[in-house]
Protein backbone atom coordinates (compact mmCIF):
# COMPACT_ATOMS: atom_id res chain seq x y z
CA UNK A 1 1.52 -27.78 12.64
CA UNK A 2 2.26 -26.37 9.18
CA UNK A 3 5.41 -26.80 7.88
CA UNK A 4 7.84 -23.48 7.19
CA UNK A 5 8.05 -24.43 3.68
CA UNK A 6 4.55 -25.12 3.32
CA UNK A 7 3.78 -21.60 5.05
CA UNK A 8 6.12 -19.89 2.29
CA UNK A 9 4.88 -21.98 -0.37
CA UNK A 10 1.17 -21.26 0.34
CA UNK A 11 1.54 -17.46 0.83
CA UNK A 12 3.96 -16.71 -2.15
CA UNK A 13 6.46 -15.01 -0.02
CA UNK A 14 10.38 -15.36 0.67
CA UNK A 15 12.35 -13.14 2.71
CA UNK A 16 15.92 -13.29 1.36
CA UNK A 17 19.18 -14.06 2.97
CA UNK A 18 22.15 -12.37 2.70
CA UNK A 19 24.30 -13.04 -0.22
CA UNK A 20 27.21 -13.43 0.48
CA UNK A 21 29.54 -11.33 -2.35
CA UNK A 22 32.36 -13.21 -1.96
CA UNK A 23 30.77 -16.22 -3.42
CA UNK A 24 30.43 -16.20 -7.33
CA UNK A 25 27.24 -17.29 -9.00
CA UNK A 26 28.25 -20.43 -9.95
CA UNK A 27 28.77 -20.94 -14.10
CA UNK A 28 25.74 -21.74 -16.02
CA UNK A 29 23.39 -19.69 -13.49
CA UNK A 30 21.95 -17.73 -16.10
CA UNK A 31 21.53 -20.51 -18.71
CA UNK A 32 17.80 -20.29 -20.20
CA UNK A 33 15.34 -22.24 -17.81
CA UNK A 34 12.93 -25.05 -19.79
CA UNK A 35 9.62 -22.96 -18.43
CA UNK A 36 8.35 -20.31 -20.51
CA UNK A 37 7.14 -16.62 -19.83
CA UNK A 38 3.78 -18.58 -19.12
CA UNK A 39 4.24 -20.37 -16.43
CA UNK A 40 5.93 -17.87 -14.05
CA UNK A 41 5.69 -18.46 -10.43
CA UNK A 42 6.88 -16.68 -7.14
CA UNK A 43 8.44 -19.99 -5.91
CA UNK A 44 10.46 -20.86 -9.02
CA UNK A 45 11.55 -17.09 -8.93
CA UNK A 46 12.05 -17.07 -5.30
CA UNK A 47 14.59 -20.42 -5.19
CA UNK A 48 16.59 -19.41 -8.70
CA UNK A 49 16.77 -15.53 -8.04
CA UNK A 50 16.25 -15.13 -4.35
CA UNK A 51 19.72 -16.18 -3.26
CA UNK A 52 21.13 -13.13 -5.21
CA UNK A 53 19.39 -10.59 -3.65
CA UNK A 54 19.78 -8.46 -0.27
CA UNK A 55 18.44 -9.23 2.73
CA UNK A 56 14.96 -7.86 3.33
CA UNK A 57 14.13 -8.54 -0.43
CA UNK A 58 11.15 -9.56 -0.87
CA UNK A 59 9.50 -12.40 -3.91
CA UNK A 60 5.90 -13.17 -4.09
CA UNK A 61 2.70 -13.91 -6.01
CA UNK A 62 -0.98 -13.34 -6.29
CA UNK A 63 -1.61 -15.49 -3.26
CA UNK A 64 0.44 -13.46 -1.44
CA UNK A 65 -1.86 -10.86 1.15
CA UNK A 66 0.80 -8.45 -0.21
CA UNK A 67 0.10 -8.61 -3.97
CA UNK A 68 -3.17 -6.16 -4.19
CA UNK A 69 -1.36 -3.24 -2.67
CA UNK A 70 2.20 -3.80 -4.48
CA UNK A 71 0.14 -4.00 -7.95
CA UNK A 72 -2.16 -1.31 -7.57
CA UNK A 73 -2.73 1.28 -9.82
CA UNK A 74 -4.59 5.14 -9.62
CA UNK A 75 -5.81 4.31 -12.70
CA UNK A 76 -7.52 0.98 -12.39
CA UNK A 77 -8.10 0.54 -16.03
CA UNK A 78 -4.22 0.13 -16.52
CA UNK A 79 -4.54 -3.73 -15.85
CA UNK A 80 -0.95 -5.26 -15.99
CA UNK A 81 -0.53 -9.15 -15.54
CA UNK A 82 1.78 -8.70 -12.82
CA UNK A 83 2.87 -12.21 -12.12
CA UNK A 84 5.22 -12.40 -10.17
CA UNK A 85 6.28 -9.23 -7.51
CA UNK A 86 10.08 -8.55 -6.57
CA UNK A 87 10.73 -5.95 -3.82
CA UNK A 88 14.75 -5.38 -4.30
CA UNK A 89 16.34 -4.31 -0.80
CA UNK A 90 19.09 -2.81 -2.73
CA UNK A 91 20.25 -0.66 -5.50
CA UNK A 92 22.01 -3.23 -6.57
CA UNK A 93 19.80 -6.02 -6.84
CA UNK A 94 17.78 -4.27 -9.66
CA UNK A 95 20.47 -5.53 -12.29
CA UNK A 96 20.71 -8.82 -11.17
CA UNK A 97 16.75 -8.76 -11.47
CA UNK A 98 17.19 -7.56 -14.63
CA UNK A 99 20.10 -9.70 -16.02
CA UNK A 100 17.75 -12.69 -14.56
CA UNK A 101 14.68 -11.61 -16.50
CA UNK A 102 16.84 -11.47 -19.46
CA UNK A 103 18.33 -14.56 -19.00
CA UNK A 104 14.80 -16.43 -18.72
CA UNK A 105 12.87 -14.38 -21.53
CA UNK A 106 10.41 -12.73 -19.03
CA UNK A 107 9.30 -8.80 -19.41
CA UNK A 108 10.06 -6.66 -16.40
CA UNK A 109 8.14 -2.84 -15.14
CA UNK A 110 9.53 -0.95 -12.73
CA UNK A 111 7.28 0.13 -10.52
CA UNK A 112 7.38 2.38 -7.98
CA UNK A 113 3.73 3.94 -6.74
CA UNK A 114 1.24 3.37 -9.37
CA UNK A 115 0.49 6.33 -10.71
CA UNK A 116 1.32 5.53 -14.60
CA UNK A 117 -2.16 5.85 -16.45
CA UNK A 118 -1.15 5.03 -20.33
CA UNK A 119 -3.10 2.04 -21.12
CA UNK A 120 0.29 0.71 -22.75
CA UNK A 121 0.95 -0.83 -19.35
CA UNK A 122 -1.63 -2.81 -19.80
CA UNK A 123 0.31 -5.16 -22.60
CA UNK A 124 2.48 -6.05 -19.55
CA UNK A 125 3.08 -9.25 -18.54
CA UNK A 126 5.73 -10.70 -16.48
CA UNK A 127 7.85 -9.76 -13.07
CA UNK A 128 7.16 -5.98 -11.84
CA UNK A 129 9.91 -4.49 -10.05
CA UNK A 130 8.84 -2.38 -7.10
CA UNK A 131 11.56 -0.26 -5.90
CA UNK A 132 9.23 1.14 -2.71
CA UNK A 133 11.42 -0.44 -0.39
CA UNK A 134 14.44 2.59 -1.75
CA UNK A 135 13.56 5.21 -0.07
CA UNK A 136 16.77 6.66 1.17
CA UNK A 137 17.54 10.58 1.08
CA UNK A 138 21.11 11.53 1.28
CA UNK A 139 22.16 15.45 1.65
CA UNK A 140 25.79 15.41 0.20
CA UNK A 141 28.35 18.11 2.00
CA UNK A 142 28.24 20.26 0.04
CA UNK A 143 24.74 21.59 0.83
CA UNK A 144 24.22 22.09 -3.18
CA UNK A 145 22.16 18.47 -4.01
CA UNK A 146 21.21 15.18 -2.50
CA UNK A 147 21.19 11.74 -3.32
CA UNK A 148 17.51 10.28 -3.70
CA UNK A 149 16.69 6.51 -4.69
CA UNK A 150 13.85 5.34 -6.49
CA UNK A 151 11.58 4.34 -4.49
CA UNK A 152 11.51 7.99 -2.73
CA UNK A 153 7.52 9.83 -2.64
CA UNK A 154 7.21 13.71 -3.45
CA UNK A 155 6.29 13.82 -0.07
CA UNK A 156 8.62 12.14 2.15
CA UNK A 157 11.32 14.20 0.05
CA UNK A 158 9.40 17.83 0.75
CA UNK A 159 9.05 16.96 4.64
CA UNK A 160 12.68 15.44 5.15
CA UNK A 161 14.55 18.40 3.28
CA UNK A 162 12.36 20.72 4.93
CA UNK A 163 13.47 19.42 8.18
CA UNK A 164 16.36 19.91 6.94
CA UNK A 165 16.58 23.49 5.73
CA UNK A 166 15.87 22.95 2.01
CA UNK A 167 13.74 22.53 -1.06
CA UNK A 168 13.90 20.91 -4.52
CA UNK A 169 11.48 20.43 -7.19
CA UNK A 170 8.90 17.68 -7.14
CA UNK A 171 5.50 16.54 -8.80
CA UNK A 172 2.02 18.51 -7.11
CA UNK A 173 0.86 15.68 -5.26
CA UNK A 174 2.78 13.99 -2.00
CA UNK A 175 1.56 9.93 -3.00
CA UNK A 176 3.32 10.40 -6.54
CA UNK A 177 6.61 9.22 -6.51
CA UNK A 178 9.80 11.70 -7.52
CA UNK A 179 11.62 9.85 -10.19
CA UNK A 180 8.10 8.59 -12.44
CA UNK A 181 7.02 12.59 -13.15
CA UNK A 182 10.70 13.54 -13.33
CA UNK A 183 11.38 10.76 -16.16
CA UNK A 184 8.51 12.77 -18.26
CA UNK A 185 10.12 16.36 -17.50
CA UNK A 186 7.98 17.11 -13.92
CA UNK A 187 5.59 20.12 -13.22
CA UNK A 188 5.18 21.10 -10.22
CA UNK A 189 4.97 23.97 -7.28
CA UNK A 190 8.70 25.58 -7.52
CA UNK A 191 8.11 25.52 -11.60
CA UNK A 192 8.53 29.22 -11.97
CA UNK A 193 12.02 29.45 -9.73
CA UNK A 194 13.89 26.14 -10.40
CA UNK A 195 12.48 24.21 -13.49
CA UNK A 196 11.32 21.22 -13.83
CA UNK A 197 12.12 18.17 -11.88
CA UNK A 198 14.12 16.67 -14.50
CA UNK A 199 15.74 20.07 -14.94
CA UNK A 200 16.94 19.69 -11.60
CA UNK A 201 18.88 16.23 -11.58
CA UNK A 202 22.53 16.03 -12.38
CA UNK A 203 23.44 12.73 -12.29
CA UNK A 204 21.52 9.43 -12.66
CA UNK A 205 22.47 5.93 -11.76
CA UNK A 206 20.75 3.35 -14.11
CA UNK A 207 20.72 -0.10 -15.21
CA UNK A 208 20.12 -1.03 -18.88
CA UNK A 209 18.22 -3.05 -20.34
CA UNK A 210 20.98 -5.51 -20.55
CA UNK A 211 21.78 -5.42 -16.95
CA UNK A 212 24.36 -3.03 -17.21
CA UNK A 213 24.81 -0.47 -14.24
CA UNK A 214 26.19 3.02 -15.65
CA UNK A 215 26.27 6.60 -13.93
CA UNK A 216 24.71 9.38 -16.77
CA UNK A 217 25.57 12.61 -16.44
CA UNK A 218 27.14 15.69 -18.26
CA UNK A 219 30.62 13.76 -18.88
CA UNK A 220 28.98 10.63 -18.73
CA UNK A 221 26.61 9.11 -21.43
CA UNK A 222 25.59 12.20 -21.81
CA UNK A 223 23.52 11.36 -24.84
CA UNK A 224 21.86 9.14 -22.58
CA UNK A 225 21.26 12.24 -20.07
CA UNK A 226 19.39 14.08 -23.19
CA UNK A 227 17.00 11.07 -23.54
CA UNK A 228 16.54 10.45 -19.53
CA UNK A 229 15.15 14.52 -19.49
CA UNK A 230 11.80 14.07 -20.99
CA UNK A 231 11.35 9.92 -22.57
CA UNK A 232 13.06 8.15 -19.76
CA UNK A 233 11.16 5.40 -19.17
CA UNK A 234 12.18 4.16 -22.48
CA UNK A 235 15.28 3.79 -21.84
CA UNK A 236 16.66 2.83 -18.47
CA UNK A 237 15.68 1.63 -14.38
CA UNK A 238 16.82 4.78 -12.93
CA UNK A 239 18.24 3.42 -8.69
CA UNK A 240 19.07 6.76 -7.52
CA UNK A 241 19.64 10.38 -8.75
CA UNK A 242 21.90 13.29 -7.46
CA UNK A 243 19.61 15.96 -7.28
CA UNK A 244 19.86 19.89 -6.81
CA UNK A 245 18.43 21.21 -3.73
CA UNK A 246 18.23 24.95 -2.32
CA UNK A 247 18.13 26.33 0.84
CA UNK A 248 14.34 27.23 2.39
CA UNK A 249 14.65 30.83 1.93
CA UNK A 250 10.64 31.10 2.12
CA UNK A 251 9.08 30.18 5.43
CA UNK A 252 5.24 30.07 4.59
CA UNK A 253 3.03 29.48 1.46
CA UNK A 254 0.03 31.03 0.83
CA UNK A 255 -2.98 29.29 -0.43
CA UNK A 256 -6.13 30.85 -1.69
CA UNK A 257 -9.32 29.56 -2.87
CA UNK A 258 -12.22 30.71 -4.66
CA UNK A 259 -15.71 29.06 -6.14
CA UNK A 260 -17.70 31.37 -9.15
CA UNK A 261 -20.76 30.65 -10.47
CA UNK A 262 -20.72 29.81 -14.03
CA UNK A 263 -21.69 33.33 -14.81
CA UNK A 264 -18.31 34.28 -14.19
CA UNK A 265 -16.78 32.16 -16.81
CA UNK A 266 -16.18 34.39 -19.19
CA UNK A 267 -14.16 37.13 -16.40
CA UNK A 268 -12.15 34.04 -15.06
CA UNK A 269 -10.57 33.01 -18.18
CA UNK A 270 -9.84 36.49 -19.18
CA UNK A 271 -8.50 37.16 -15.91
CA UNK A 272 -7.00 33.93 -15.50
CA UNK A 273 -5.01 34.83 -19.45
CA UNK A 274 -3.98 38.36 -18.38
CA UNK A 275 -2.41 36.94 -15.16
CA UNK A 276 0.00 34.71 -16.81
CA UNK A 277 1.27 37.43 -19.10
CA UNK A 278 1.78 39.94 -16.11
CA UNK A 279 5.54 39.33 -15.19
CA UNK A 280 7.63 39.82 -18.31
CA UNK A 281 5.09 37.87 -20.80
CA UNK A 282 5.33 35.20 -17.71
CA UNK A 283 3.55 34.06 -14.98
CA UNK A 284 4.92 35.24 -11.45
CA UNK A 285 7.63 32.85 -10.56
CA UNK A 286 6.67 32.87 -7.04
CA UNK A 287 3.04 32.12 -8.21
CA UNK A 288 3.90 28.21 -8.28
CA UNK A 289 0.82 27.31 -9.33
CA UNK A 290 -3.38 27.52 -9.81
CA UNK A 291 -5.14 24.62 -10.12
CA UNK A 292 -8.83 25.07 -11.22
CA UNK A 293 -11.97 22.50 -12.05
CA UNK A 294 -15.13 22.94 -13.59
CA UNK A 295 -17.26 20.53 -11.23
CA UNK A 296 -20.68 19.46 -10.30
CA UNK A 297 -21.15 21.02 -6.29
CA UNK A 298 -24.48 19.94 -5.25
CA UNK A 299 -24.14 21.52 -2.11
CA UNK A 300 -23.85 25.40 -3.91
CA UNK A 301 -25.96 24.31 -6.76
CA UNK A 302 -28.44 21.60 -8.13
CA UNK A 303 -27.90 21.87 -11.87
CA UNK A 304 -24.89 24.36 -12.87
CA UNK A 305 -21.42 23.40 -12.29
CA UNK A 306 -19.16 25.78 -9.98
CA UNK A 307 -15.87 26.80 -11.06
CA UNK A 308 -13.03 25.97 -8.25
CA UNK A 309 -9.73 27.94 -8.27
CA UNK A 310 -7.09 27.88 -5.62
CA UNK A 311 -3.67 29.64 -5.96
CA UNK A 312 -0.68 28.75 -4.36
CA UNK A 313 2.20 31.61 -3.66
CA UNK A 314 5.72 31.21 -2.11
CA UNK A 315 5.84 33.77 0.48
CA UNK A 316 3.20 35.62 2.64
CA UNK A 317 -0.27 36.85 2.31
CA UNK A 318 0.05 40.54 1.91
CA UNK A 319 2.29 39.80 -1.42
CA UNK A 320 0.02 37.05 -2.58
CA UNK A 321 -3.10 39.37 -1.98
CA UNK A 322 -1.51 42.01 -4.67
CA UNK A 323 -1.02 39.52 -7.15
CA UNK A 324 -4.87 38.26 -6.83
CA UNK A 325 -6.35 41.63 -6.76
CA UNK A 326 -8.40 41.21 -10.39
CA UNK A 327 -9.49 38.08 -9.14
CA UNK A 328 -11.08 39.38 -5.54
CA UNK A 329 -12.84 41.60 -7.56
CA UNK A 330 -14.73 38.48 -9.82
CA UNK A 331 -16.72 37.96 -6.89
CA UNK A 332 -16.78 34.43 -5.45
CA UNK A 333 -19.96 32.55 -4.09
CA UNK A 334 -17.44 31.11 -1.72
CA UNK A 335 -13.45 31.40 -0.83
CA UNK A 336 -10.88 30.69 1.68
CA UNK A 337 -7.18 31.44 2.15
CA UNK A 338 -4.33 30.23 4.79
CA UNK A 339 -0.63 30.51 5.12
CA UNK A 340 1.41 26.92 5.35
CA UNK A 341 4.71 25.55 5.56
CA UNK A 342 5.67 23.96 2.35
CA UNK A 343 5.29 20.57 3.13
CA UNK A 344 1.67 21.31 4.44
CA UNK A 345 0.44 23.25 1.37
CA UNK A 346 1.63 20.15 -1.11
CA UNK A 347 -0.85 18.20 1.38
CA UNK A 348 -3.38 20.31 0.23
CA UNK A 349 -3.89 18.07 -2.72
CA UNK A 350 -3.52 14.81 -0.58
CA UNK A 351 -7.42 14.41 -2.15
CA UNK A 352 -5.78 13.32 -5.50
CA UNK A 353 -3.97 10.25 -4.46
CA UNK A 354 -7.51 8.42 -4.42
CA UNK A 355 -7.86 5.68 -7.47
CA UNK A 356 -10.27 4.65 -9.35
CA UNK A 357 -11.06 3.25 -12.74
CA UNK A 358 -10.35 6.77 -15.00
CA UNK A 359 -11.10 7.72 -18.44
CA UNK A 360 -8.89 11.09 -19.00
CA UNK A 361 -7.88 13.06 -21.73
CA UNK A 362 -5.26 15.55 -21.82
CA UNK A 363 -4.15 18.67 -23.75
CA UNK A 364 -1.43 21.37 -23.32
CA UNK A 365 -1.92 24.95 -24.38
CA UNK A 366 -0.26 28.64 -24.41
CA UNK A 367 -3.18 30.45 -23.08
CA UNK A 368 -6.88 29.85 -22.02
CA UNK A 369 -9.57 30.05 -25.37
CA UNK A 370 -12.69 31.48 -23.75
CA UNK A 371 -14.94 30.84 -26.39
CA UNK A 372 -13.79 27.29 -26.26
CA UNK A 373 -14.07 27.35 -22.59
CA UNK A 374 -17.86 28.47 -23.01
CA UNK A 375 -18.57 24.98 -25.50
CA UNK A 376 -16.20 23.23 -22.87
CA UNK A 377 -19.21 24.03 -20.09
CA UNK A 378 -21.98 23.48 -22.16
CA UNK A 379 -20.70 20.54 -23.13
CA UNK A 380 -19.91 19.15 -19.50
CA UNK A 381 -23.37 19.81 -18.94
CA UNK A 382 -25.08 18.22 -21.66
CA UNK A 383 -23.14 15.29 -20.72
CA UNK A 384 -23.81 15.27 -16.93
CA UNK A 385 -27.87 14.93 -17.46
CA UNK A 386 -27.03 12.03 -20.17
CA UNK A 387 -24.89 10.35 -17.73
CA UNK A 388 -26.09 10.74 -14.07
CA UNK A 389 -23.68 7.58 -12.91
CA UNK A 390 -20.31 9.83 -14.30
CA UNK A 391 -21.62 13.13 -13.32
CA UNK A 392 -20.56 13.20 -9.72
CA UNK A 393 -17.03 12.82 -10.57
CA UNK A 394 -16.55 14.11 -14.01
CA UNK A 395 -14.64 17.30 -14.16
CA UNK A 396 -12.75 19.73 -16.05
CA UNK A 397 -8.88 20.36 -14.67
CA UNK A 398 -6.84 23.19 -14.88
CA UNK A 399 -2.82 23.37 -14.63
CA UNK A 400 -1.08 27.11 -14.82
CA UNK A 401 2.22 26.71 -13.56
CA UNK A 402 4.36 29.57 -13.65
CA UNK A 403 6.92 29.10 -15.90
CA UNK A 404 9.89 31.34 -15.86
CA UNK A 405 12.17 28.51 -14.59
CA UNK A 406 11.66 26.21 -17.27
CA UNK A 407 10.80 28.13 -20.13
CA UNK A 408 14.49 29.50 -19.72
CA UNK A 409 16.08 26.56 -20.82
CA UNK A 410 16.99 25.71 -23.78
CA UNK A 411 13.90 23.03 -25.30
CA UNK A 412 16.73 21.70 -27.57
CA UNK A 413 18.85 20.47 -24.57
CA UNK A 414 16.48 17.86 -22.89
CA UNK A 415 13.89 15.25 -24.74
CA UNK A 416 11.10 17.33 -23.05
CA UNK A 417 9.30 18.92 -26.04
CA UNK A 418 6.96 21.39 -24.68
CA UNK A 419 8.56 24.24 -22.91
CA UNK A 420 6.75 27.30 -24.50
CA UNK A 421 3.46 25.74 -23.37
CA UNK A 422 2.20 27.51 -20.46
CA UNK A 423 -1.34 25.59 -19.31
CA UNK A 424 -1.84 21.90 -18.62
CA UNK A 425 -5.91 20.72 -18.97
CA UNK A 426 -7.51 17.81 -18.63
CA UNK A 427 -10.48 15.76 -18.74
CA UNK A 428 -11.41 12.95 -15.97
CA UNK A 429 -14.43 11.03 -14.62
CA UNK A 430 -14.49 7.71 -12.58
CA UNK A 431 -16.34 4.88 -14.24
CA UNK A 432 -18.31 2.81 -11.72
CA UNK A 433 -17.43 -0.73 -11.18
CA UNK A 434 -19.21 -3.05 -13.36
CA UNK A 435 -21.08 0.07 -15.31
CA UNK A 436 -21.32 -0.31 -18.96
CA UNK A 437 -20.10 3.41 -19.49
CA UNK A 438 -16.60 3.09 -20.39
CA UNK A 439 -16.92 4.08 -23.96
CA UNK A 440 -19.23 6.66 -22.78
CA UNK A 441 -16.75 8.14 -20.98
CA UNK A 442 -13.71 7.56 -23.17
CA UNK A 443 -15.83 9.43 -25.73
CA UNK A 444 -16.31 12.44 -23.46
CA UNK A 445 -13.06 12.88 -22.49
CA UNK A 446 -12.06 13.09 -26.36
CA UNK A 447 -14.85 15.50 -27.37
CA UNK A 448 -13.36 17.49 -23.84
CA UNK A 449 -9.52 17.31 -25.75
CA UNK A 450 -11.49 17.77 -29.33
CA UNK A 451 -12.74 21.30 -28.38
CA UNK A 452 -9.77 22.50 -26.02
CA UNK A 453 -7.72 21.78 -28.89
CA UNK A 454 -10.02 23.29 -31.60
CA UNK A 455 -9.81 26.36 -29.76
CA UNK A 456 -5.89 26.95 -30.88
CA UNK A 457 -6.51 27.24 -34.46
CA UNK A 458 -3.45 26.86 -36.77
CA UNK A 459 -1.21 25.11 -33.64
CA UNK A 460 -1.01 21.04 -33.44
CA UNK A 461 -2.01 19.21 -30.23
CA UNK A 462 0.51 18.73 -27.92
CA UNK A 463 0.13 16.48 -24.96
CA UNK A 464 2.37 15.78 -21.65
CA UNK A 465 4.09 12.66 -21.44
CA UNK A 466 2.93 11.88 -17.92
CA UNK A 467 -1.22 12.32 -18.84
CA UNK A 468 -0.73 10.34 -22.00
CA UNK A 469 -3.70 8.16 -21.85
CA UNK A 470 -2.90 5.78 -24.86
CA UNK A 471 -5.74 6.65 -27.12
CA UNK A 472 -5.54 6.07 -30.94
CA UNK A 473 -5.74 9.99 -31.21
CA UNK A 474 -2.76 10.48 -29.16
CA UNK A 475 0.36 10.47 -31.78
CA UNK A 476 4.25 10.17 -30.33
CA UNK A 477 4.72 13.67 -32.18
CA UNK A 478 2.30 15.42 -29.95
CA UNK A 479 4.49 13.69 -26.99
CA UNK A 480 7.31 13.74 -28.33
CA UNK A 481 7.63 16.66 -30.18
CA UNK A 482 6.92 17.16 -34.10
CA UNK A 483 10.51 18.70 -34.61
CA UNK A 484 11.15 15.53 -36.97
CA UNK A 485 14.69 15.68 -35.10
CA UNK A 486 13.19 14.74 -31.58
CA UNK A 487 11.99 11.59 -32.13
CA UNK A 488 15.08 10.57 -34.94
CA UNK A 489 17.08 10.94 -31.80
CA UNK A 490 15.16 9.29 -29.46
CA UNK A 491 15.08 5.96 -31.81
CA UNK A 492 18.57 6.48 -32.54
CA UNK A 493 19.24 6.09 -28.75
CA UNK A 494 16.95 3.56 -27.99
CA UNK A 495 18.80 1.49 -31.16
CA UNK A 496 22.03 1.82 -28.86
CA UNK A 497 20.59 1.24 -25.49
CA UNK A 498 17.41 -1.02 -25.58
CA UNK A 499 17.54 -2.66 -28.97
CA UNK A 500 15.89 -5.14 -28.23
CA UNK A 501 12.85 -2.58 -27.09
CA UNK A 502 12.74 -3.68 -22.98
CA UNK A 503 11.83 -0.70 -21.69
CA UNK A 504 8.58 -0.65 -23.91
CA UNK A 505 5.61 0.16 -21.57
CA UNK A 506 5.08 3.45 -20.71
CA UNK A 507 4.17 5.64 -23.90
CA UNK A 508 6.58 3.35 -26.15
CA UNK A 509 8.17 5.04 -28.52
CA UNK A 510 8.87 1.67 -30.60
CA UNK A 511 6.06 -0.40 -29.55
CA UNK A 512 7.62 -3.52 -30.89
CA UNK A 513 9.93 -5.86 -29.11
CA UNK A 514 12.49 -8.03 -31.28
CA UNK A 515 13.11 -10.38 -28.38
């Protein structure tokens, strides 16, 4: 029979007592250890850390069953050298993680469900932090916000505060966790009405990169707050945030969908421009969002791709139906429309959640270029016949959020840069495993962000935080912001918080660590 202690040993996995917090950690705890950042392993972890943490923690390693689903990625090109895995059962025990990390000269990532693509968290190496296991939603009395911890999905907060009578602001897709979108500002469905999702949290709880645990808010670090709104993961492990909510005022979405012929292109864009000027230069707030693709549809047509729109409203048909009058009268080869609750329209894009080994490129813009959307087509074509074994994912993505919500607040009060921009696009295809097309396919998606961006003459790229890819042509002013303020402050901060550059994976905005 195999020993307990050889089963632990041979799977890489310790389930944690208790600690018990009237017992110290005895003096010298933290000393430095005599192994370096090379030899990490779950068992050394698991007998010097382990006895710190909650119960229901969890420590393990590669040969742990566990491992290939706690360090997997949507992007599979980000390839961090996740050595060692620590599932915290607690708030609490991220800063003793931390403070142990520190002590012992290993990197730590936070991780909650993957869905980082920067190919800067691919220098990682070291113990990843996965805060799944916090996934605790808290309504507070007053009916006005609710305590969410990190670990918390976009969709398990939609469904339990619908449930509950309410709404708040989260990223598109259900898989993607709350607080990683939010730390880069946040688009999603309830754009046009409430903001942002950063817009919409009032208080953070954090630890540094020193193992410090502070609460940021207004009165409160609230330089720290300014940084958290746009470049947080630079700066901080967020635990938990207190976050605004509203009551569910709107029973039903409504969801329509329509597929034109590439004949069409032209109308669409034009259409698609005049629509988000038609409320007050704005969008229509309750118009949440459209997402649209240029694709390859071999079941409508053998060699032209099919443009796919699909709108998404916050309220009922017959108002939705006025809206989308000019663009009934395009003419679609094929469309559909439904009415759902909220929680089942955000599942509408459940399809996204599937990974794969990406090459994406990114650009934001004020309004649609059609003549650039024209040599966006032709060039999507040209480059489906070259490459057959990228063709039957590649695709061209569209983001119009409406935007009245957070294009009314001030862009000087939060690190996100980018308010007057009003469309999100960007490039993606699916390299095969083991194909040779990589650069192929890196090199379309930056022709794809070459001639999106060429088509805003006199205006400098700008990019979103959370589609940064990583690519030598992505600079931290088109992240960051090119107001040479912006990213003055941000290094300022970082000097005070992380100076010695921890918090240094995720679109880094010092990329060197002095520890």
């Amino acid at each position: 029979m195999v020993s307990f202690k050889s089963f632990i040993a041979f799977y890489g996995l310790t389930l944690l007592p208790a600690l018990v917090t009237s017992s110290p950690i005895a003096s010298g705890y933290f000393a430095r250890k005599l192994f370096s950042r090379d030899n990490i392993n779950a068992s050394t972890v698991a007998a010097e850390l382990g006895p710190q943490l909650s119960n229901g923690s969890l420590i393990f390693g590669s040969n742990n069953p566990q491992y290939a689903n706690a360090t997997s990625r949507w992007n599979r090109f980000v390839r961090s050298d996740v050595q060692v895995v620590v599932e915290p059962a607690a708030e609490r025990d991220i800063a003793k993680i931390i403070k142990y990390c520190n002590e012992n000269s290993f990197e730590f990532l936070v991780r909650n469900r993957g869905h980082g693509i920067t190919s800067s968290l691919s220098a990682f190496s070291g113990i990843q932090i996965n805060v799944e296991k916090l996934q605790d939603i808290t309504l507070q009395p007053d009916g006005k916000t609710a305590v969410l911890q990190a670990g918390t999905s976009g969709g398990q907060v939609i469904q339990e505060l619908w449930n509950q009578g309410y709404v708040t602001t989260t990223g598109s897709t259900q898989c993607v966790g709350v607080l990683g979108p939010a730390l880069g500002g946040g688009h999603g469905r309830y754009n046009g009405l409430y903001g942002l999702v950063t817009d919409n949290i009032v208080h953070y709880n954090v630890v540094l990169a020193n193992g410090t645990e502070i609460g940021v808010n207004e009165t409160s670090h609230s330089d720290l707050l300014w940084a958290l709104q746009g470049a947080g993961h630079n700066f901080a492990a967020v635990t938990s945030i207190v976050k605004k909510i509203y009551p569910k005022e709107i029973d039903t979405w409504h969801f329509h969908n329509y597929t034109w012929t590439q004949d069409k292109l032209e109308t669409v864009f034009e259409t698609l421009n005049t629509f988000h000027k038609s409320y007050n230069g704005t969008t229509p707030p309750k118009m949440g969002v459209n997402f649209g693709a240029i694709r390859m549809d071999k079941s409508l047509s053998a060699d032209e791709a099919l443009l796919k729109w699909g709108f998404y409203y916050a309220g009922p048909a017959v108002e939705a139906e006025e809206l989308l009058k000019p663009f009934n009268a395009i003419g679609a080869v094929e469309e559909n429309m439904i009415d759902l609750s909220y929680p089942d329209v955000a599942a509408l894009t459940s399809g996204d959640c599937a990974s794969g080994n990406l090459a994406v490129s990114s650009v934001l813009t004020l309004e649609y270029n059609v003549t650039a959307e024209r040599a966006l087509y032709d060039h999507y074509i040209t480059n489906v016949a070259k490459y057959p074994d990228l063709a039957a994912t590649a695709y061209l993505w569209y983001e119009g959020y409406a935007t009245a919500g957070y294009q009314a607040i001030s862009p000087e009060s939060t690190a996100y840069p980018h308010r007057e921009e009003n469309h999100i696009m960007f490039f993606a295809t699916v390299v095969p495993d083991g194909s040779d097309l990589h650069d192929a396919a890196k090199t379309w998606a930056k022709e794809s962000s070459d001639i999106w961006n060429a088509g805003q003459p006199g205006r400098q790229p700008k990019l979103y935080v959370n589609y940064a890819m990583g690519y030598d042509f992505e600079t931290l002013e088109s992240i960051y912001g090119y107001e040479a303020w912006r990213l003055e402050r941000l290094r300022s901060l970082k000097a005070a918080y992380d100076p010695e550059n921890r918090f240094r994976f995720f679109v880094p905005i010092v990329s060197n660590s002095t520890s």
